[in-house]
Each structure stands twice: as structure tokens, then as C-alpha cells.
C-alpha atoms as a PDB file:
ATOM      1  CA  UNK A   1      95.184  -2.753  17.544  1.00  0.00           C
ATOM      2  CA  UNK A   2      96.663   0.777  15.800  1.00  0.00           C
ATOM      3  CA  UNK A   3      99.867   1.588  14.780  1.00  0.00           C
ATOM      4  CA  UNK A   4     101.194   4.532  17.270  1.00  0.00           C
ATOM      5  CA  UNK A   5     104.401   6.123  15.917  1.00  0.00           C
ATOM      6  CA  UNK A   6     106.676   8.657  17.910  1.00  0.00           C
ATOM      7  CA  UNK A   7     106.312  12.323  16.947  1.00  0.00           C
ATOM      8  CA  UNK A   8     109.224  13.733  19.394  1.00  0.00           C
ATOM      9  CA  UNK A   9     111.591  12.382  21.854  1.00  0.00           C
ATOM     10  CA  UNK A  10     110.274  12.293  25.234  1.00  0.00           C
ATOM     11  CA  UNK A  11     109.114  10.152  28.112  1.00  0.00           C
ATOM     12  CA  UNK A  12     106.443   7.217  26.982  1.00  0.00           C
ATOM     13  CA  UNK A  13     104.176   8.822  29.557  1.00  0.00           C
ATOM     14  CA  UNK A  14     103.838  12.031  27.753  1.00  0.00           C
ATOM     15  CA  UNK A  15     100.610  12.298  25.697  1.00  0.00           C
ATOM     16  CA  UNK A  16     103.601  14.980  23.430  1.00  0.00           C
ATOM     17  CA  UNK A  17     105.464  11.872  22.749  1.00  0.00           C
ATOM     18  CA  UNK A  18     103.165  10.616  19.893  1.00  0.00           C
ATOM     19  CA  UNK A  19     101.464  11.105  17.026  1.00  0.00           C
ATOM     20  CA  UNK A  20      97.411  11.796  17.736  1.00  0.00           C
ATOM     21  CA  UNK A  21      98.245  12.569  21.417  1.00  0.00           C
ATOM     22  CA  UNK A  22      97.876   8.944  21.742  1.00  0.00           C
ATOM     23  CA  UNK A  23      99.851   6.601  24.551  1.00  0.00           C
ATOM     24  CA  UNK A  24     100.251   2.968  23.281  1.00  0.00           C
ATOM     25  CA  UNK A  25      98.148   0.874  25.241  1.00  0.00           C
ATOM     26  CA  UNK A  26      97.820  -2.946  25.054  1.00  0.00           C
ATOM     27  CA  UNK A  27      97.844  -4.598  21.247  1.00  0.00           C
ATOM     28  CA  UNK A  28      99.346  -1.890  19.515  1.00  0.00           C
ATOM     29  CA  UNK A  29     102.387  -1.650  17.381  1.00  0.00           C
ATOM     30  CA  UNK A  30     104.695   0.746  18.200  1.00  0.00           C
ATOM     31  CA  UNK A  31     107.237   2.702  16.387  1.00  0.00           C
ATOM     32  CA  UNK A  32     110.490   5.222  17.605  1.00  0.00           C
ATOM     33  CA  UNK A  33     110.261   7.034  13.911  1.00  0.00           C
ATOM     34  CA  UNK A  34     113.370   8.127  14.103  1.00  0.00           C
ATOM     35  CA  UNK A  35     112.531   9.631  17.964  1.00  0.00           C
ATOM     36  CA  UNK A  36     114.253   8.420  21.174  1.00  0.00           C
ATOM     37  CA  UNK A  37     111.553   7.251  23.518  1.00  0.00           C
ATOM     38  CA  UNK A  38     112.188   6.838  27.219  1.00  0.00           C
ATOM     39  CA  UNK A  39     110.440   4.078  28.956  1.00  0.00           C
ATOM     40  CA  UNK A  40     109.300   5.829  31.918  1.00  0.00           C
ATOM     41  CA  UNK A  41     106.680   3.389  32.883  1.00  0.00           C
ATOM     42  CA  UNK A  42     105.684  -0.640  32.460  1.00  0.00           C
ATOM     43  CA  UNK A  43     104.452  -1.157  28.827  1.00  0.00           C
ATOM     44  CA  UNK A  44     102.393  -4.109  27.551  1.00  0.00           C
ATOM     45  CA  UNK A  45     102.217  -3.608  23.437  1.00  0.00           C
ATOM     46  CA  UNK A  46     102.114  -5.961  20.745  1.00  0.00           C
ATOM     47  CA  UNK A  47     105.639  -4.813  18.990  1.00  0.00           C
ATOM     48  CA  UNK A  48     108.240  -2.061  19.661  1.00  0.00           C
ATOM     49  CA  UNK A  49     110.051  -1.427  16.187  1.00  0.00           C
ATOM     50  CA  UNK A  50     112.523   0.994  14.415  1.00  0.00           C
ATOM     51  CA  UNK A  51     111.846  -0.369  11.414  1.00  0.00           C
ATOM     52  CA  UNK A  52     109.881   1.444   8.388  1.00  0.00           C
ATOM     53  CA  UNK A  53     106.364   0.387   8.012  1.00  0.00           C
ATOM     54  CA  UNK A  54     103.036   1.940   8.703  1.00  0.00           C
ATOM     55  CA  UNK A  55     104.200   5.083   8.119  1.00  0.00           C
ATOM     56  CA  UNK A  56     107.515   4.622   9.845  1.00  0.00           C
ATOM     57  CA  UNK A  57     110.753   6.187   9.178  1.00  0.00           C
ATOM     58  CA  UNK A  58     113.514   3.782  10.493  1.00  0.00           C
ATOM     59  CA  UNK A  59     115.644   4.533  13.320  1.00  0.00           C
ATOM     60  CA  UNK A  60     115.162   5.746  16.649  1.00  0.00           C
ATOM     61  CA  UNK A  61     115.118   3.427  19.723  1.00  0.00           C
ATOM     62  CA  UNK A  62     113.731   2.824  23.176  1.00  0.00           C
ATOM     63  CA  UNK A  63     115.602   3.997  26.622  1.00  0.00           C
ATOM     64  CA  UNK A  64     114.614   2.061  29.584  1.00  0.00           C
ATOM     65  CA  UNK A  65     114.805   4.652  32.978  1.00  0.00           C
ATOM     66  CA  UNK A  66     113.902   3.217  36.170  1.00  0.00           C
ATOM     67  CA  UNK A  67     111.225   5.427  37.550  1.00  0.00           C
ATOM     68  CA  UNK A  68     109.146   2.094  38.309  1.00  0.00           C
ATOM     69  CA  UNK A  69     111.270  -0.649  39.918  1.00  0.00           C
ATOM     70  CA  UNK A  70     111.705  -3.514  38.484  1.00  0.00           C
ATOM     71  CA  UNK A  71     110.592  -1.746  35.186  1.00  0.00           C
ATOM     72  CA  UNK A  72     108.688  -4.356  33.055  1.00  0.00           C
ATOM     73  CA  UNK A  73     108.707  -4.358  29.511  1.00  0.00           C
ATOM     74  CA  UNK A  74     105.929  -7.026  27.525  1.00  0.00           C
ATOM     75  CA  UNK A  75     106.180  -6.554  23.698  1.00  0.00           C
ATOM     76  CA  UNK A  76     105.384  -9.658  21.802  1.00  0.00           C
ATOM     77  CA  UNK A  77     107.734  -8.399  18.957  1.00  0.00           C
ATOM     78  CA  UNK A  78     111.004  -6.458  19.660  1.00  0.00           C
ATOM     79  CA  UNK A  79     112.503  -5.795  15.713  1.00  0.00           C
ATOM     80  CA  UNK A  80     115.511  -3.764  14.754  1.00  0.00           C
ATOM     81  CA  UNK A  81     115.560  -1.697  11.874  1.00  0.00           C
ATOM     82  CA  UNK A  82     118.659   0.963  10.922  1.00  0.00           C
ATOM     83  CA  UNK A  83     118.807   1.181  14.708  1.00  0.00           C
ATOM     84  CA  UNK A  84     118.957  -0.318  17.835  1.00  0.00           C
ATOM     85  CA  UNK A  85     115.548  -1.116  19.217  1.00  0.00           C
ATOM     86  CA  UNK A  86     115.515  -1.658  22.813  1.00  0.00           C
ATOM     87  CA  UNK A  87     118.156   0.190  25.369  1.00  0.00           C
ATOM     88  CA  UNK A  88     118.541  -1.137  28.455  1.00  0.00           C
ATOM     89  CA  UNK A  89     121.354   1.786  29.994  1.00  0.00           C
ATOM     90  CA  UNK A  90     122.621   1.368  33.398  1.00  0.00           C
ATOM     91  CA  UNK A  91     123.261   5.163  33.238  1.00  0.00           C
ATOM     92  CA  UNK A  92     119.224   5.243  34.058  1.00  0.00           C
ATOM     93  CA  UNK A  93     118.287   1.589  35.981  1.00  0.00           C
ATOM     94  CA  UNK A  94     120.277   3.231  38.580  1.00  0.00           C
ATOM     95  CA  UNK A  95     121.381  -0.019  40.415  1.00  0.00           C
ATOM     96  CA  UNK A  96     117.804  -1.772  39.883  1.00  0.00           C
ATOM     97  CA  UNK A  97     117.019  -4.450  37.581  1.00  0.00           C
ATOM     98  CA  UNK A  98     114.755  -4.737  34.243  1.00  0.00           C
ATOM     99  CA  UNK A  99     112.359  -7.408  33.216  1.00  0.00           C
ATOM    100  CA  UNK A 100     111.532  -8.135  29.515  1.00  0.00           C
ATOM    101  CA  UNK A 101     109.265 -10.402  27.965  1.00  0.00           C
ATOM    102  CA  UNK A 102     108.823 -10.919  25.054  1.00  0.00           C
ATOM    103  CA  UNK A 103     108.263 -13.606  22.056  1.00  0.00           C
ATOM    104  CA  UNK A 104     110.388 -12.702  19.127  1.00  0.00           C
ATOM    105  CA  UNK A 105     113.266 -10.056  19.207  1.00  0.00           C
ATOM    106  CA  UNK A 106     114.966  -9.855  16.069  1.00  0.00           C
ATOM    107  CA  UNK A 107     117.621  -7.922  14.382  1.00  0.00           C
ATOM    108  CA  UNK A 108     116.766  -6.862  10.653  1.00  0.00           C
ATOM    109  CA  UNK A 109     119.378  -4.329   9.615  1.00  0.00           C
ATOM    110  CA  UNK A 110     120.728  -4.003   6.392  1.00  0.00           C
ATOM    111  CA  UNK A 111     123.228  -2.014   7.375  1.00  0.00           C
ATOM    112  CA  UNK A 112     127.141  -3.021   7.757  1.00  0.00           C
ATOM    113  CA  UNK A 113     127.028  -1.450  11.115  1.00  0.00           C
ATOM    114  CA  UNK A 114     125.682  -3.373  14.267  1.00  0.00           C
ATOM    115  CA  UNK A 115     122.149  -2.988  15.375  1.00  0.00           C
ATOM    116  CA  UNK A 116     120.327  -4.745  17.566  1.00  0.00           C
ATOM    117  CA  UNK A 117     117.273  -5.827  18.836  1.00  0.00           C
ATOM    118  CA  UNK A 118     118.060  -5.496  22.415  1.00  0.00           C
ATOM    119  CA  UNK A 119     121.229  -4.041  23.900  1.00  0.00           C
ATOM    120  CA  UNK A 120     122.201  -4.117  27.594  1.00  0.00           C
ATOM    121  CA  UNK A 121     124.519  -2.397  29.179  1.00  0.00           C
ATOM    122  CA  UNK A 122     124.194  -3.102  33.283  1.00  0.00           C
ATOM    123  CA  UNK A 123     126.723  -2.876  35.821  1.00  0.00           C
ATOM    124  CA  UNK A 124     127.647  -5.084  39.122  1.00  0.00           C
ATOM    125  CA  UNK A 125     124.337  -5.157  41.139  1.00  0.00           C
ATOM    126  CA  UNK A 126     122.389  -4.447  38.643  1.00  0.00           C
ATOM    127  CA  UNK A 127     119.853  -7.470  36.799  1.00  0.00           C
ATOM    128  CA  UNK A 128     118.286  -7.632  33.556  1.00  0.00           C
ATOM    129  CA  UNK A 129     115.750 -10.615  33.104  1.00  0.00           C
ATOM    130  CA  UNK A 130     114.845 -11.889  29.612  1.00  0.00           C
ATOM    131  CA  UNK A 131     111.866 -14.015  29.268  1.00  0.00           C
ATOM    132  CA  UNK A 132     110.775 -15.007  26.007  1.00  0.00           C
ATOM    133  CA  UNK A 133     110.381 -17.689  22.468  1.00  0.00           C
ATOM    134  CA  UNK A 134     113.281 -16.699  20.404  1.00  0.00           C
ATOM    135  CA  UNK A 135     116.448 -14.381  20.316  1.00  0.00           C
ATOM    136  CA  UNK A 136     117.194 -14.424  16.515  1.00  0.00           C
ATOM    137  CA  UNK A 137     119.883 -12.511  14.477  1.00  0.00           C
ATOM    138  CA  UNK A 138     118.534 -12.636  11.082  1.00  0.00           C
ATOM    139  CA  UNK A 139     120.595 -10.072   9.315  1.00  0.00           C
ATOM    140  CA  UNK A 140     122.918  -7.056   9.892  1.00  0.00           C
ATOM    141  CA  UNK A 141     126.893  -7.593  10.108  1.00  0.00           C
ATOM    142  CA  UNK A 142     127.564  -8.490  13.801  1.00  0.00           C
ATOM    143  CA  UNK A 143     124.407  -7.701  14.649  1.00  0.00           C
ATOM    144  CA  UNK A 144     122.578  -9.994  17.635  1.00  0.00           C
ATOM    145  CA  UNK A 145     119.131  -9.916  18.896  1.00  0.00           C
ATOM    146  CA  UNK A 146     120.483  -9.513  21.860  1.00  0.00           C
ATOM    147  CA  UNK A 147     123.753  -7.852  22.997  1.00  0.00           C
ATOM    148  CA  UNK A 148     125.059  -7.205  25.961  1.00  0.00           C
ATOM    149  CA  UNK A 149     127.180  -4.367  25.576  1.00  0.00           C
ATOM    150  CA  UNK A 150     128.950  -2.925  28.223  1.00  0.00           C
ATOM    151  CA  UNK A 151     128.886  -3.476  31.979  1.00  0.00           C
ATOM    152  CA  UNK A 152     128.949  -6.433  34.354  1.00  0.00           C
ATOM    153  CA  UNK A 153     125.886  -7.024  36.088  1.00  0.00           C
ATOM    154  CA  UNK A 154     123.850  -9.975  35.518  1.00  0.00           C
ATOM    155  CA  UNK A 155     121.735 -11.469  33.206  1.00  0.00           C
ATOM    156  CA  UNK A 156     118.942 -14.452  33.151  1.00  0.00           C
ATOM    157  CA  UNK A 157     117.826 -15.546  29.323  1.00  0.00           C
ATOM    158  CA  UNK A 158     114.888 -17.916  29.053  1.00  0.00           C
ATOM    159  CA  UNK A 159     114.973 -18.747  25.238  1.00  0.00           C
ATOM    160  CA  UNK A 160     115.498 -20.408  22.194  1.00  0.00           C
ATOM    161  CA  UNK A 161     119.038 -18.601  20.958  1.00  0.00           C
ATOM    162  CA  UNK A 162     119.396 -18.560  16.860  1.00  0.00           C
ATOM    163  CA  UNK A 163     122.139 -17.383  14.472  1.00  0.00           C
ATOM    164  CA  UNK A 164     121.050 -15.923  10.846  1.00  0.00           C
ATOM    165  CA  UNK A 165     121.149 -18.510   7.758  1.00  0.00           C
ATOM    166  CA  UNK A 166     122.122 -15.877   5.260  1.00  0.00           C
ATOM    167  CA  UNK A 167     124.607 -13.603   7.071  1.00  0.00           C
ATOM    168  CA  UNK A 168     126.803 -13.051  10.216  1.00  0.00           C
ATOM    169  CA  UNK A 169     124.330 -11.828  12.313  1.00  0.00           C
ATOM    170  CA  UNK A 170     123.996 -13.581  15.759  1.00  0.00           C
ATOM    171  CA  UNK A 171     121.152 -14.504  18.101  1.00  0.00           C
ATOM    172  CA  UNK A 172     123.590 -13.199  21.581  1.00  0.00           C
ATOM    173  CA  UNK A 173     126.790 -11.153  21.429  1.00  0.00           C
ATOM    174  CA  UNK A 174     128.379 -10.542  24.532  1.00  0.00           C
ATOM    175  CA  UNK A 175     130.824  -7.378  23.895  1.00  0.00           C
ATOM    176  CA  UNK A 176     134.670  -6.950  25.015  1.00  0.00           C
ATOM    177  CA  UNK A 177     136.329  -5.655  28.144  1.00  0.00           C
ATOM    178  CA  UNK A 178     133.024  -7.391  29.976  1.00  0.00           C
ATOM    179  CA  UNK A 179     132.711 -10.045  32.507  1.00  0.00           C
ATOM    180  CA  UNK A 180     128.804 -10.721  33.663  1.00  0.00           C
ATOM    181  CA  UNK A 181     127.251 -13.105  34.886  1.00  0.00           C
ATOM    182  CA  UNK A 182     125.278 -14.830  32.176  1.00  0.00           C
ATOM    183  CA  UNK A 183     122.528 -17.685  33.160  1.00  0.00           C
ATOM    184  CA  UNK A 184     120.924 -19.252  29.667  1.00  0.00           C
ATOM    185  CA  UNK A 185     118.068 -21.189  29.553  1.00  0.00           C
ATOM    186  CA  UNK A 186     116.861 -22.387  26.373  1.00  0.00           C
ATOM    187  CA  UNK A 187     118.274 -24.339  23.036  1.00  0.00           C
ATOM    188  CA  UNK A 188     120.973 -23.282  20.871  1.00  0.00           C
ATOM    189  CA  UNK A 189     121.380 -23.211  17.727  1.00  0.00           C
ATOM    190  CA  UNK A 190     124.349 -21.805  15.438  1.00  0.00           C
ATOM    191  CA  UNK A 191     123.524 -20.415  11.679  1.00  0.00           C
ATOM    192  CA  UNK A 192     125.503 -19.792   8.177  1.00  0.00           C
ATOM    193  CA  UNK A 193     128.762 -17.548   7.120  1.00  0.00           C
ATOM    194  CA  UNK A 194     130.277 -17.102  10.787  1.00  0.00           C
ATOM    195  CA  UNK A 195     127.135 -16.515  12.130  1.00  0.00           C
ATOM    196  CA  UNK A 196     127.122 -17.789  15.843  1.00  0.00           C
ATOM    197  CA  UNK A 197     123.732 -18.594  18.021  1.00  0.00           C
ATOM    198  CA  UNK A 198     126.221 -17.084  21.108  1.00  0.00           C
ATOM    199  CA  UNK A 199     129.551 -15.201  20.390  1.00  0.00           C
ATOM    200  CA  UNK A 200     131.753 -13.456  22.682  1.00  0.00           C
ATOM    201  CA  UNK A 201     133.999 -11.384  21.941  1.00  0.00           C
ATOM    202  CA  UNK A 202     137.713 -11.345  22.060  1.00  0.00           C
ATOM    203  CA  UNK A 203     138.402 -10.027  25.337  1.00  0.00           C
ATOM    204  CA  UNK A 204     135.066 -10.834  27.502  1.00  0.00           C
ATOM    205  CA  UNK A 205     135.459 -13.004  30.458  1.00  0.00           C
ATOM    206  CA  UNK A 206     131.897 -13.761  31.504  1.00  0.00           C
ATOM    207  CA  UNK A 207     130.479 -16.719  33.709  1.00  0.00           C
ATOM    208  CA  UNK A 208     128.524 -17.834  31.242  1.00  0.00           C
ATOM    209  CA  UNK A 209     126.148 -20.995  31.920  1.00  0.00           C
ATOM    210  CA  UNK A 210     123.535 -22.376  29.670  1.00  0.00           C
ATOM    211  CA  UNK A 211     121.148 -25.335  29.971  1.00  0.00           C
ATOM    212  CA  UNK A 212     120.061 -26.829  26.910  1.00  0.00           C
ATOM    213  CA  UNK A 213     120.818 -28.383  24.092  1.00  0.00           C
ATOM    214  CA  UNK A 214     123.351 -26.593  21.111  1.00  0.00           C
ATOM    215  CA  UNK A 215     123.174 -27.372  17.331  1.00  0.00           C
ATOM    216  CA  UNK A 216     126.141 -26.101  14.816  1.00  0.00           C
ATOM    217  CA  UNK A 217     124.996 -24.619  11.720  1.00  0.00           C
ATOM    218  CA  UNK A 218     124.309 -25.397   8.252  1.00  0.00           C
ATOM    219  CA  UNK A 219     127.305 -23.839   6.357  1.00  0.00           C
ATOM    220  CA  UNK A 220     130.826 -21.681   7.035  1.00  0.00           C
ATOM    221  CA  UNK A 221     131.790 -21.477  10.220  1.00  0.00           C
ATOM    222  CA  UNK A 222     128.377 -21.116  11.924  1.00  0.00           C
ATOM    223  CA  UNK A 223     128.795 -21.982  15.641  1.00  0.00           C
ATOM    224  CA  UNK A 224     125.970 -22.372  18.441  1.00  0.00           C
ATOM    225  CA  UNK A 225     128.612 -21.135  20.494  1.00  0.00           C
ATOM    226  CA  UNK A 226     131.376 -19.298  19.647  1.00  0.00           C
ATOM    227  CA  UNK A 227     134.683 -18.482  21.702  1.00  0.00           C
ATOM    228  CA  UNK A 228     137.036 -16.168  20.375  1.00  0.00           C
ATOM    229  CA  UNK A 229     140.002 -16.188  23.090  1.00  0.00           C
ATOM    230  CA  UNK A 230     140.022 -16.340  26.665  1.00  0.00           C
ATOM    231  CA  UNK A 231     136.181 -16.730  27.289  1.00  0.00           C
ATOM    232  CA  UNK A 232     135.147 -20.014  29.597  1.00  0.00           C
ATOM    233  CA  UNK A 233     131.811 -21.526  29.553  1.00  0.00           C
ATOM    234  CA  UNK A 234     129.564 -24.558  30.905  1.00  0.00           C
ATOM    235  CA  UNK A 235     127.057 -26.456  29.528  1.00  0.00           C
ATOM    236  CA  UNK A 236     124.423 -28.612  31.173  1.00  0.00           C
ATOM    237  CA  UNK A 237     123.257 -30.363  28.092  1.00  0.00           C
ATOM    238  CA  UNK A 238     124.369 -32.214  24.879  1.00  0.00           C
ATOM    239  CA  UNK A 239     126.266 -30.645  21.908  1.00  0.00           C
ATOM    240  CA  UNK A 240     125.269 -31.772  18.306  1.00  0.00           C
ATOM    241  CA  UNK A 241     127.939 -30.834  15.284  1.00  0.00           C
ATOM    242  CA  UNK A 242     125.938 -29.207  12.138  1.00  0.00           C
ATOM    243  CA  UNK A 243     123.842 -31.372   9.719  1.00  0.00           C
ATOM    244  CA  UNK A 244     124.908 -29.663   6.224  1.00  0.00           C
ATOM    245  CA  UNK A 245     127.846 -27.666   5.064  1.00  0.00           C
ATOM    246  CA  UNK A 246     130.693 -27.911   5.910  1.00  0.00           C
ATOM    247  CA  UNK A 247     132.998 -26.004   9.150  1.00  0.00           C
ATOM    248  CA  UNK A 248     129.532 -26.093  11.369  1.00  0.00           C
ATOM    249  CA  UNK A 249     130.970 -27.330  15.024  1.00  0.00           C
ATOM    250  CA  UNK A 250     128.424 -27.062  18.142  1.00  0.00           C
ATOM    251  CA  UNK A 251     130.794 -25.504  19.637  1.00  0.00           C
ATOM    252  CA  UNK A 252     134.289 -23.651  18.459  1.00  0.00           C
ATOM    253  CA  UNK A 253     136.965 -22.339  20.942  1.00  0.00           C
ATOM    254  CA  UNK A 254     139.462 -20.664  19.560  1.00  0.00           C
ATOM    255  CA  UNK A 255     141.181 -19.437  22.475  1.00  0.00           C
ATOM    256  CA  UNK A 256     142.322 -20.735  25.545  1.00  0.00           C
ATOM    257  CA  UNK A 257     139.309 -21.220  27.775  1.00  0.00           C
ATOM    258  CA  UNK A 258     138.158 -24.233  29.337  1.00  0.00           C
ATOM    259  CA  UNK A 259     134.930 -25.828  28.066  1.00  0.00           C
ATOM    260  CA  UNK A 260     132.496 -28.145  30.706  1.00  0.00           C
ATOM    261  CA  UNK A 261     129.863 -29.927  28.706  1.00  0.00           C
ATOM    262  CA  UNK A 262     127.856 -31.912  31.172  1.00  0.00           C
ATOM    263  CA  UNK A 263     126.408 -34.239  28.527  1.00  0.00           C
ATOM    264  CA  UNK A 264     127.447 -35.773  25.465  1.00  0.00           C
ATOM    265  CA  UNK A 265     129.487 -34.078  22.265  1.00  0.00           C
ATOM    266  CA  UNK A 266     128.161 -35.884  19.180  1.00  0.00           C
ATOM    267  CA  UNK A 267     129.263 -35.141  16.096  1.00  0.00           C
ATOM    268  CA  UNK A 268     127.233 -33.830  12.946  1.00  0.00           C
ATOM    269  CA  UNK A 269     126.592 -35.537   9.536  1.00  0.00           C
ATOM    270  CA  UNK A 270     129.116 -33.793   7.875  1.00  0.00           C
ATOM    271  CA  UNK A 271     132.998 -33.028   7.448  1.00  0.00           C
ATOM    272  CA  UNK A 272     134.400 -30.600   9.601  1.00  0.00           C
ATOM    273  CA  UNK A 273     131.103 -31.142  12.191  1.00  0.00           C
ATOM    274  CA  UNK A 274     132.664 -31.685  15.433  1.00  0.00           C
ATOM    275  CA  UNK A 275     130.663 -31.530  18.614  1.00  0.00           C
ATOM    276  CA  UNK A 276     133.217 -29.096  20.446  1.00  0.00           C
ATOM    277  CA  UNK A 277     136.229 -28.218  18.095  1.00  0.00           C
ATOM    278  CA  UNK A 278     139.417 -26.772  20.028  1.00  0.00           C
ATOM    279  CA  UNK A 279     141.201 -24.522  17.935  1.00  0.00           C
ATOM    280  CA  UNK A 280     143.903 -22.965  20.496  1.00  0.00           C
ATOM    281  CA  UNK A 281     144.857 -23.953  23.538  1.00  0.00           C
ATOM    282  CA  UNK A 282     141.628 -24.436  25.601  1.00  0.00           C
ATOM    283  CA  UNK A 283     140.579 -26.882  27.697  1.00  0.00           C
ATOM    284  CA  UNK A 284     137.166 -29.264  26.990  1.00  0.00           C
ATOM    285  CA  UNK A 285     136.157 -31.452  29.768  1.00  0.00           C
ATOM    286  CA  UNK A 286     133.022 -33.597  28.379  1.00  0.00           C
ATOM    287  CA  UNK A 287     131.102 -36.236  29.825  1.00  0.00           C
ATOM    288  CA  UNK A 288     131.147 -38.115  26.413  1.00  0.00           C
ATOM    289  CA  UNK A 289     132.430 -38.032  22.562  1.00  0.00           C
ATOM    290  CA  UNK A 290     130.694 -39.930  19.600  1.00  0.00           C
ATOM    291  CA  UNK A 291     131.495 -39.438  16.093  1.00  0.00           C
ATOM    292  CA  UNK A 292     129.647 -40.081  13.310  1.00  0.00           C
ATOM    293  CA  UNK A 293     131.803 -41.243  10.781  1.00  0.00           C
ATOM    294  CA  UNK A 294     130.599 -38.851   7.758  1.00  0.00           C
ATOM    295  CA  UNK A 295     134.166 -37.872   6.841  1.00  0.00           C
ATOM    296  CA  UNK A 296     137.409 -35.796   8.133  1.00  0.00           C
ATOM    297  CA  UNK A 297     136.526 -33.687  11.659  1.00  0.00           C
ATOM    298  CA  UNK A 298     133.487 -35.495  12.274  1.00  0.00           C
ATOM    299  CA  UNK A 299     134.387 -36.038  15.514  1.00  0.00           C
ATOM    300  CA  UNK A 300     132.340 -35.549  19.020  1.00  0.00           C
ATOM    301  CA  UNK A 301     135.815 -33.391  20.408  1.00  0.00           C
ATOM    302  CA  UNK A 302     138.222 -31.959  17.948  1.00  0.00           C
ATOM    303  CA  UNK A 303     141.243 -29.875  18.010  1.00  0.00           C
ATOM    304  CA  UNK A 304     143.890 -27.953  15.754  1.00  0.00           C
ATOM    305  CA  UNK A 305     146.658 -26.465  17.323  1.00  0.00           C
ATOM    306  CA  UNK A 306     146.780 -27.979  20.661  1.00  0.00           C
ATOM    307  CA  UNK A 307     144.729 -30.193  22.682  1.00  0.00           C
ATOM    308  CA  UNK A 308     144.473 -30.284  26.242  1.00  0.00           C
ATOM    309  CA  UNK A 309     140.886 -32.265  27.315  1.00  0.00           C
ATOM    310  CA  UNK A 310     140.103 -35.074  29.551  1.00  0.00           C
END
């Protein structure tokens, strides 16, 4: 194992690209320094990073291009420093598809600005395939492990999805003005302060389906899955409200999208817990409700404004 670090932006390929002369091979960790690296070819590494260690300035990021189709990507570690770390940019997939596997990607920014470990931006026909442990947004504001950013092609996520426990930073953001296709499978499982395992934004409209179970948070507001106004989503699996704090709901729609839980909405073990809380005018269809008992909004389906649910 070494630590190879970028020395100019260029092609992965390119012997010019790094420090030494030397193209990352298998085990290594791997750093942009500040560089912008193009993935021109598959890469098997132990960690892709843009954080500062080893000898690392932060920043930088990875470019995916499409000169091999699919293109396949196997870090184990994907970590975000100041910047970005992955780019998946349908300005260079060209139509084709990218495959990434990995077992931890991880946001780490303290900036206030977003950065993330992977961002996607892929348009209609195009595919990007995530296969992996954990997505985890551990800090940096509205910052996600993974975002998808622009575009509407489609995406497959095999993983466990987490939120931060110290900050809003989220384990999947899906941006506005998008509406993908989005195929989850894997658990759920919401954070602290507003920080959401899955949040999307204001004006996305994806098809969004996961499979799995999703857990609310431990304290302020921290969703497994957040829905901020007309988003729509199903679930095939059971919802669980948080299990400390207060304000931690499975899953909160504030908007006026229609929920399908295919499995039972069970409330947490504390106040303001609900399995799915409706805080507009959505809709929640649910195969079952159970409270718990443990005190105001500890309910298996809630609501605020309006409620419309069968």
C-alpha cells in the first residue's frame, strides 16, 4: 500500500498525473491534492480522497469520462474533504452508464458550503450504479455522501443510507429541478439537527423507491427521509419513529406528495416520534400504524396542517 498524490491535472492514465511518475494500482490511497483527475480508465484502489493527510493539500476531485464503457470505479473509501470527491458528469459518460463500488463514502467538510463524497449528475438514458456498505454524511452543511445533482437518468443504490449525529449533513440529497429514477436498496437511517438519511429538495420530482427498513433520528428534526414539497415516494419496508430526542419522525413530508409504505409505521420512544408525520397536504397510504404511547406525536401516522391518508 503507498500513498500516491496528484501532481497536475490530467487523465489517471498519464504516468504526468502523479507524484513519482507513479499510477495507483491496487491497495493504495489516493489523493486529488488540490488537482482535477480524470478517470480515464477502471480503477481498483483502497481510498480516493480530497482530504489533507499524507502529505495532502485538500481539494481537488475526481472526473469520471467514459473512454471504457461501463467505467468501473472500486475504492474501498470515497472521503470528501474541502471538495467534492467523486464526479460522475454526464457532460463525459456520454449516454453510458458508471459503476461504483465501494464500502464507505463519506462527506467530511468543515466548510459551510456543500461537498460531497459523490456527486452525480446523469441525464435520461444514462445509469449510474452504486454498490456498497454505507453512504454517510458526517459533517459539512447540506453536504451528502451522495448527491445527485443535476440530470435525470437513473440510479441503483445498494446500501446502508446515514444522516450525521452532529450536523446537517445527509447520507443522499437529491437536488432541485430533477426527476430520476431512484431504486434504493439498503436501511435507512435519519441523524441529528435536520440532518436527513434521504432529503430531496424543494422542487425534485423523482420516482424514488427504496426497500428496507427507515429509522428517525436521535434529536431535532432528523428524518430517514425527508420531503420538502411536492416529492412522492414508496417504501417496501417498515418505518420506525426515532428512539431519543425529540422531532425525530421516520419519515417527514412536508409537502404535498403521496407517501406508500408497504409495511408497518411504528412509532418511536419518544414525543414528537411519529412513524410518517404529514406536515402539508400529502397523502400517506400505509399498510399499518402503531403507536407507542411515550407522549404527544408518538404516533405510527401523524399530521399538522392537513391530513389526507387511508
Amino acid at each position: 500500500m503507498a500513498n500516491i498524490l496528484a501532481a497536475a491535472n490530467g487523465n489517471w492514465s498519464s504516468t504526468s498525473t502523479w507524484v513519482g511518475g507513479v499510477v495507483p494500482v491496487a491497495g493504495d490511497n489516493v489523493y486529488a491534492n488540490t488537482r482535477t483527475v480524470t478517470i480515464d480508465v477502471n480503477v481498483n484502489v483502497a481510498k480516493l480522497s480530497t482530504q489533507a493527510e499524507n502529505g495532502a493539500t485538500a481539494g481537488g476531485s475526481f472526473s469520471v469520462t467514459c473512454a471504457v464503457t461501463p467505467i468501473t470505479i472500486t475504492p474501498t473509501t470515497i472521503a470528501a474533504g474541502s471538495s467534492t470527491c467523486l464526479v460522475v458528469n454526464s457532460s463525459t459518460l456520454s449516454g453510458r452508464s458508471a459503476i461504483v463500488y465501494s464500502t464507505d463514502v463519506y462527506s467530511s467538510s468543515t466548510n459551510t458550503n456543500a461537498t460531497h463524497g459523490i456527486s452525480s449528475d446523469i441525464r435520461t438514458g444514462e445509469t449510474f450504479y452504486f454498490y456498497g456498505g454505507n453512504l454517510r454524511g458526517l459533517t459539512g452543511f447540506n453536504a451528502a455522501a451522495l448527491s445527485l445533482s443535476s440530470g435525470s437518468g437513473t440510479s441503483y443504490i445498494t446500501a446502508n443510507i446515514y444522516a450525521s449525529t452532529t450536523t446537517q449533513a445527509h447520507g443522499l440529497i437529491i437536488g432541485n429541478n430533477l426527476s430520476p429514477t431512484v431504486i434504493i436498496n439498503g436501511n435507512i437511517y435519519g441523524g441529528n439537527s435536520s440532518g436527513n438519511a434521504i432529503s430531496l429538495l424543494s422542487t425534485s420530482t423523482p420516482n424514488l423507491t427504496t426497500t428496507g427498513n427507515i429509522y428517525g433520528g436521535n434529536n431535532g428534526n432528523g428524518a430517514g427521509l425527508y420531503l420538502a414539497n411536492n416529492n412522492s415516494a414508496t417504501v417496501i419496508g417498515n418505518v420506525y419513529g426515532g428512539t431519543s430526542g425529540t422531532g425525530c419522525m421516520g419519515i417527514r413530508n412536508d409537502g404535498t406528495g403521496m407517501i406508500t409504505v408497504n409495511g408497518i409505521c411504528e412509532a418511536g420512544t419518544q414525543t414528537d416520534a411519529s412513524g410518517l408525520e404529514l406536515r402539508g397536504s400529502g397523502v400517506g397510504i400505509v399498510k399499518r400504524a402503531k403507536g407507542n404511547g411515550y407522549g404527544v406525536g408518538s404516533v405510527g401516522v401523524g399530521f399538522s396542517l392537513y391530513r389526507d391518508w387511508e
